[in-house]
Protein backbone atom coordinates (compact mmCIF):
# COMPACT_ATOMS: atom_id res chain seq x y z
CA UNK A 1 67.99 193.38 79.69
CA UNK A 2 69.15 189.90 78.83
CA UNK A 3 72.20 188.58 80.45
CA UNK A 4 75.65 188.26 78.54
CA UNK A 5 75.82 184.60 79.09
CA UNK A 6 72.15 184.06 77.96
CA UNK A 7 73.01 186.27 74.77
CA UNK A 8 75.99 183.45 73.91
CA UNK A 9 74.19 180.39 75.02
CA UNK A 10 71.56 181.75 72.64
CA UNK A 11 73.94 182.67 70.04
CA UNK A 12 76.03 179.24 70.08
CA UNK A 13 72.05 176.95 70.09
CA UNK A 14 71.18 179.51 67.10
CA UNK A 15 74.23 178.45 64.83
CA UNK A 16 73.69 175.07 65.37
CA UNK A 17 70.05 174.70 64.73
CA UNK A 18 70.70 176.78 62.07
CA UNK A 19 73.07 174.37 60.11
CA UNK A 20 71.36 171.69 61.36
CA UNK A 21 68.38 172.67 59.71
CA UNK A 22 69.83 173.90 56.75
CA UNK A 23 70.90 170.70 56.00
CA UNK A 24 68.15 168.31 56.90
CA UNK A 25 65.55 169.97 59.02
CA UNK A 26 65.06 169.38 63.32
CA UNK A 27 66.80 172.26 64.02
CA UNK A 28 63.87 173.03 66.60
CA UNK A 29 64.86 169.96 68.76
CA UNK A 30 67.81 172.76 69.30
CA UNK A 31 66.46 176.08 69.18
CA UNK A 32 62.77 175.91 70.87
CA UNK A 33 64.58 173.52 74.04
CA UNK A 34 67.01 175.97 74.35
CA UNK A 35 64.11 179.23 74.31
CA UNK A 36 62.29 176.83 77.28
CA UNK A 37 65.57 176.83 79.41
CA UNK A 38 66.09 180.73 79.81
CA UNK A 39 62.77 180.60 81.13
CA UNK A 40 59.96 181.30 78.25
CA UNK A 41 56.61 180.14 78.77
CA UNK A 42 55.75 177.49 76.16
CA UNK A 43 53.94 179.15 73.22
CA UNK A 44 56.35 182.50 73.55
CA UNK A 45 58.79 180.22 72.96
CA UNK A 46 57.32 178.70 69.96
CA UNK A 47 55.93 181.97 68.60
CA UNK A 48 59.80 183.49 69.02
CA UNK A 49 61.69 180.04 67.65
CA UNK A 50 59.78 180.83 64.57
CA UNK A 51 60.90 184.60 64.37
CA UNK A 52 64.82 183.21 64.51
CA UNK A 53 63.62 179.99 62.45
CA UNK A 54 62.19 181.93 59.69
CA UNK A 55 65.30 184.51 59.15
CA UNK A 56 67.16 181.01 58.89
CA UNK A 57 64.83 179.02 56.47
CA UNK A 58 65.18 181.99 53.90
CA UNK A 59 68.67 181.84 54.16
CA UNK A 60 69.32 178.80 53.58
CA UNK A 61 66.54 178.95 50.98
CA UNK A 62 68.35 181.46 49.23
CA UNK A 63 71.52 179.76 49.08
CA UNK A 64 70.00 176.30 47.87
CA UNK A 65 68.20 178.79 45.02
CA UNK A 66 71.55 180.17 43.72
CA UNK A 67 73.06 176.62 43.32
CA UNK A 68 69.98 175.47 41.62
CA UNK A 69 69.21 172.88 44.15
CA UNK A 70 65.51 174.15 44.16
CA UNK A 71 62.76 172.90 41.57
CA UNK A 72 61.11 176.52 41.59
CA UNK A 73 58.23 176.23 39.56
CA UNK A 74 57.34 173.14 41.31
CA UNK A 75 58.16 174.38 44.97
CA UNK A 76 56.16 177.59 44.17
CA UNK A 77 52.49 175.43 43.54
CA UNK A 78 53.05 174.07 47.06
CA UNK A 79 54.15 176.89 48.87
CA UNK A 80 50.15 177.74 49.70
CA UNK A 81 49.41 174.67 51.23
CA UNK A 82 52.50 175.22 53.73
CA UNK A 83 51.19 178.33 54.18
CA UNK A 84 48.05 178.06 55.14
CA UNK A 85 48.60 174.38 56.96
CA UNK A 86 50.86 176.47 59.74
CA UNK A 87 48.23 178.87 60.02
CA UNK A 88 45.57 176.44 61.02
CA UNK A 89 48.21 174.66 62.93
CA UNK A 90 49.35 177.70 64.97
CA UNK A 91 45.25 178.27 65.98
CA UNK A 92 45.32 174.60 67.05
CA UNK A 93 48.08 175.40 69.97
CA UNK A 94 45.10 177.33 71.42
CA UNK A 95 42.97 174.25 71.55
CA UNK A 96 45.26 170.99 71.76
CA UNK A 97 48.12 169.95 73.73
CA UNK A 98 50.73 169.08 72.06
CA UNK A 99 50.65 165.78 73.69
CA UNK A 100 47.93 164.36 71.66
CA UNK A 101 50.04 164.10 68.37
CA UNK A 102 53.38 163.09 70.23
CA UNK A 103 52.85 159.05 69.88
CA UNK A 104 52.03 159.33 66.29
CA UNK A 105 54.76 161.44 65.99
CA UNK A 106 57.16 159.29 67.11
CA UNK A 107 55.82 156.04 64.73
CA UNK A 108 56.19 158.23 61.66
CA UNK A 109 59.87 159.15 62.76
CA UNK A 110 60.82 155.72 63.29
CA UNK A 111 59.44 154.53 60.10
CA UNK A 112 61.38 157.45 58.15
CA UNK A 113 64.44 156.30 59.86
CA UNK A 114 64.23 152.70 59.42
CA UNK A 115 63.04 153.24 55.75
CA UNK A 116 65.89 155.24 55.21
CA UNK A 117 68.49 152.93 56.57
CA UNK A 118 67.41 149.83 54.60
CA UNK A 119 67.00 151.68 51.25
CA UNK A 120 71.05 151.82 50.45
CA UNK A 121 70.36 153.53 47.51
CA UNK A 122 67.61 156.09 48.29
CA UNK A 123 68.24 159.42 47.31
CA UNK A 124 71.32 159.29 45.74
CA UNK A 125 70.23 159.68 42.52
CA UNK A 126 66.63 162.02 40.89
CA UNK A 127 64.84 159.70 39.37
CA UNK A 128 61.29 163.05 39.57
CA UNK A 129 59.95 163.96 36.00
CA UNK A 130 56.96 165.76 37.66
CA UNK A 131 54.03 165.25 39.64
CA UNK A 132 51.83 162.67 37.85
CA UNK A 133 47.89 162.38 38.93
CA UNK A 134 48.36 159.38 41.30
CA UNK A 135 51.54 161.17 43.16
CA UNK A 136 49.40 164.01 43.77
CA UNK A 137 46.58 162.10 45.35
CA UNK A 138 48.92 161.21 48.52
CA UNK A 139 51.68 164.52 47.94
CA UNK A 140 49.53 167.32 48.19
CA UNK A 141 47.28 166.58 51.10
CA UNK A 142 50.78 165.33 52.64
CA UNK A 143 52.37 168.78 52.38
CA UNK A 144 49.39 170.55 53.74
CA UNK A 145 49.56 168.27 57.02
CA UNK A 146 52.92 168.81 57.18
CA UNK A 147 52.75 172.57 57.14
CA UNK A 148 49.92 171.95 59.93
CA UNK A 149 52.60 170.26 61.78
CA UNK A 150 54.87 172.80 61.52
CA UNK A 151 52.42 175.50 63.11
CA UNK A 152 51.50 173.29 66.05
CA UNK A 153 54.74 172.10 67.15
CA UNK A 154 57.37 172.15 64.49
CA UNK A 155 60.33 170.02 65.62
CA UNK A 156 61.41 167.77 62.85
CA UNK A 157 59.19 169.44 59.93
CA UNK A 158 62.39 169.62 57.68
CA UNK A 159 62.85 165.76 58.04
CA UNK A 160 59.10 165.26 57.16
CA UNK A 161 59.30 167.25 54.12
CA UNK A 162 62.41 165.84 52.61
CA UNK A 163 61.21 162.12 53.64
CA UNK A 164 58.25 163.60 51.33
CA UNK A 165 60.46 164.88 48.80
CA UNK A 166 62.66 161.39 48.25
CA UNK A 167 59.39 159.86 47.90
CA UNK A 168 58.44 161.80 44.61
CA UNK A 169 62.10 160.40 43.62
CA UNK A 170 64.24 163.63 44.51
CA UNK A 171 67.95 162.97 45.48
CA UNK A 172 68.93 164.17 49.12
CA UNK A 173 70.19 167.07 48.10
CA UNK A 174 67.80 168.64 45.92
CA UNK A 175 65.10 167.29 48.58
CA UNK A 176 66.70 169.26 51.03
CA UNK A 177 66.92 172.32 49.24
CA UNK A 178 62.69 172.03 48.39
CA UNK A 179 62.13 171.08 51.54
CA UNK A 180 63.68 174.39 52.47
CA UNK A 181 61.62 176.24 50.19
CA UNK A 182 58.41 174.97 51.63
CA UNK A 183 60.01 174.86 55.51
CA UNK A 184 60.44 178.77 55.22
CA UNK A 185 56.73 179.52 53.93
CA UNK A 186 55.11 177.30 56.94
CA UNK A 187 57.43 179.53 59.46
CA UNK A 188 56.57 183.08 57.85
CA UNK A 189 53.00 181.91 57.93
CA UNK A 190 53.14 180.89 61.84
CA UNK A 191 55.14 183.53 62.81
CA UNK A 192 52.98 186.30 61.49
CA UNK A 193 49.47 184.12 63.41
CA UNK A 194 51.73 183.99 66.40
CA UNK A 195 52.54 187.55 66.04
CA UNK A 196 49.24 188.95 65.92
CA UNK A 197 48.33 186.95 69.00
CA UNK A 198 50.97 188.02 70.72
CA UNK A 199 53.32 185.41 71.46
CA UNK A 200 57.15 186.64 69.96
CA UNK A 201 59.66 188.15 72.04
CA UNK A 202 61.56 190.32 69.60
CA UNK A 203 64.36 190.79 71.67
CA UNK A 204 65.22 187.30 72.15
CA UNK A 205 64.08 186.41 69.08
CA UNK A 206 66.40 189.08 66.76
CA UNK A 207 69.52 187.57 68.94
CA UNK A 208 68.58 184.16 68.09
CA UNK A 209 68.00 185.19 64.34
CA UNK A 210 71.15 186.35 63.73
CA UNK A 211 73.48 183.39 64.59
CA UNK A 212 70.26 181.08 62.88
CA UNK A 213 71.07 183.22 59.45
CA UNK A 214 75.05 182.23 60.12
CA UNK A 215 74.60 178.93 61.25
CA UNK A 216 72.27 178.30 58.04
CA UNK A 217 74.52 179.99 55.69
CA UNK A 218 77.19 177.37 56.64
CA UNK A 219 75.00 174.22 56.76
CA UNK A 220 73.81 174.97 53.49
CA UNK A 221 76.74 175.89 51.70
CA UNK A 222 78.04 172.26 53.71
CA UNK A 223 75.22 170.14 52.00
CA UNK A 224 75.72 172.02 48.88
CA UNK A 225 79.25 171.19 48.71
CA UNK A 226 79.51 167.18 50.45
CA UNK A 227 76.35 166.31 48.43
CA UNK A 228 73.83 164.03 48.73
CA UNK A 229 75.78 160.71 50.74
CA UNK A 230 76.71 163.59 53.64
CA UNK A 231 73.15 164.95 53.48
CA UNK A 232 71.55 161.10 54.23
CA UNK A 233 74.12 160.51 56.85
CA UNK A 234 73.27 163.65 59.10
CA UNK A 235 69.50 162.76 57.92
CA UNK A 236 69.58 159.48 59.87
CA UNK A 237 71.47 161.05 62.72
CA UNK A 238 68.71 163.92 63.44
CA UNK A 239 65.39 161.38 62.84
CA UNK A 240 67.15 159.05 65.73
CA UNK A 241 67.45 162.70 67.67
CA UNK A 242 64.34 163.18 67.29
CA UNK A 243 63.03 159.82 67.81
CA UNK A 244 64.69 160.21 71.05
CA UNK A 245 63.60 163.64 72.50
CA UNK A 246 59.66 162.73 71.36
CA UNK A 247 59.86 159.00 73.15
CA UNK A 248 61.42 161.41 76.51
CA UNK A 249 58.22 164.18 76.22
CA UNK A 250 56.20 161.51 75.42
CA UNK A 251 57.17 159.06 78.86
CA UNK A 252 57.52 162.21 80.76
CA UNK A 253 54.04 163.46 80.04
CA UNK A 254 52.70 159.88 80.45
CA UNK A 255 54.13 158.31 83.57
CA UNK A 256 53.90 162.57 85.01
């Protein structure tokens, strides 16, 4: 039986990784932290931060759909290769620490964030007509590492895919809302691999769920309605969050 003041810690980290990753992705530098502190062993609490994170991703998918913030037919081509890169990713937990990838990581962040802050005018404006030959060469194989990531460790896949997204010329918004699409395929993918092998806790997981389906409700309907200059602001703020929480695993595990 789970304690009453686990059940609201759980239910207060849900909501705001939910909105948080409604909005611009990284709500796992929230939710799979916060699975470690009651006590779960590492990959239980990946394999049940993707049962709450999926319930969340398709909420928040689903309200970015009804406003129209979603390119469907495009998102829809790419959903496979988030698919199946979480798959591979989640079998690569069995063989890799985690460790390996954190340095590069933590460049790729930094250069998003930096990027970001010195293009003013990034993203405020769609300048995408479609996916040309060249684009594809560098987009495609992008998205399928991306889902990878997303199976292996997760934190900060939202970010990734809408840094992808502005890239192909989308506008913050309608990045986010995309990114969303894909974000919730790469978690129903890893959470059915970590399923079969056995590492969800349902009970945790279904408590966590529920406040991650509120909390994504509201950040999406917040991004929706502030647009795309509120979207870029709490973009910057959750790449230097994450920037900050990779360069503390990363010291930690190094200087351990």
């Amino acid at each position: 039986m789970i304690e009453w003041t686990t059940v609201f810690f759980l239910i207060i980290a849900g909501f705001l990784s939910g909105f948080i990753d409604a909005v611009v992705g990284g709500g796992g530098l929230i939710s799979t932290p916060a699975l470690l502190s009651i006590g779960l062993p590492p990959q239980i609490a990946l394999g049940t931060n993707k049962l709450a994170s999926a319930t969340g991703s398709l909420t928040s998918t689903l309200t970015f759909i009804r406003s129209g913030k979603i390119d469907l037919r495009f998102a829809a081509k790419l959903v496979p290769l988030s698919l199946f890169g979480s798959f591979i990713g989640v079998l690569f937990v069995h063989f890799l620490s985690p460790a390996i990838l954190r340095p590069l990581i933590l460049i790729l962040l930094i250069t998003v964030t930096v990027y970001t802050l010195f293009k003013k005018s990034w993203g405020s404006s769609s300048t995408f007509f479609g996916l040309t030959k060249k684009n594809a060469l560098w987009f495609v194989p992008l998205i399928f590492s991306i889902g990878f990531y997303d199976g292996f460790l997760g934190a900060g896949t939202g970010s990734f895919l809408i840094f992808s997204f502005l890239m192909l010329g989308f506008d913050f918004l309608r990045a986010a809302g995309n990114a969303k699409m894909l974000n919730f395929a790469s978690n129903i993918s890893a959470l059915i691999t970590f399923a079969f092998l056995g590492y969800v806790n349902y009970g945790i997981g279904l408590v966590m769920a529920c406040a991650l389906i509120t909390g994504s409700w509201c950040g999406a309907k917040f991004a929706i309605h502030k647009g795309s200059s509120y979207v870029k602001i709490l973009f910057i703020i959750v790449t230097i969050a994450l920037i900050g929480k990779n360069a503390a695993d990363y010291l930690l595990h190094h200087f351990h």
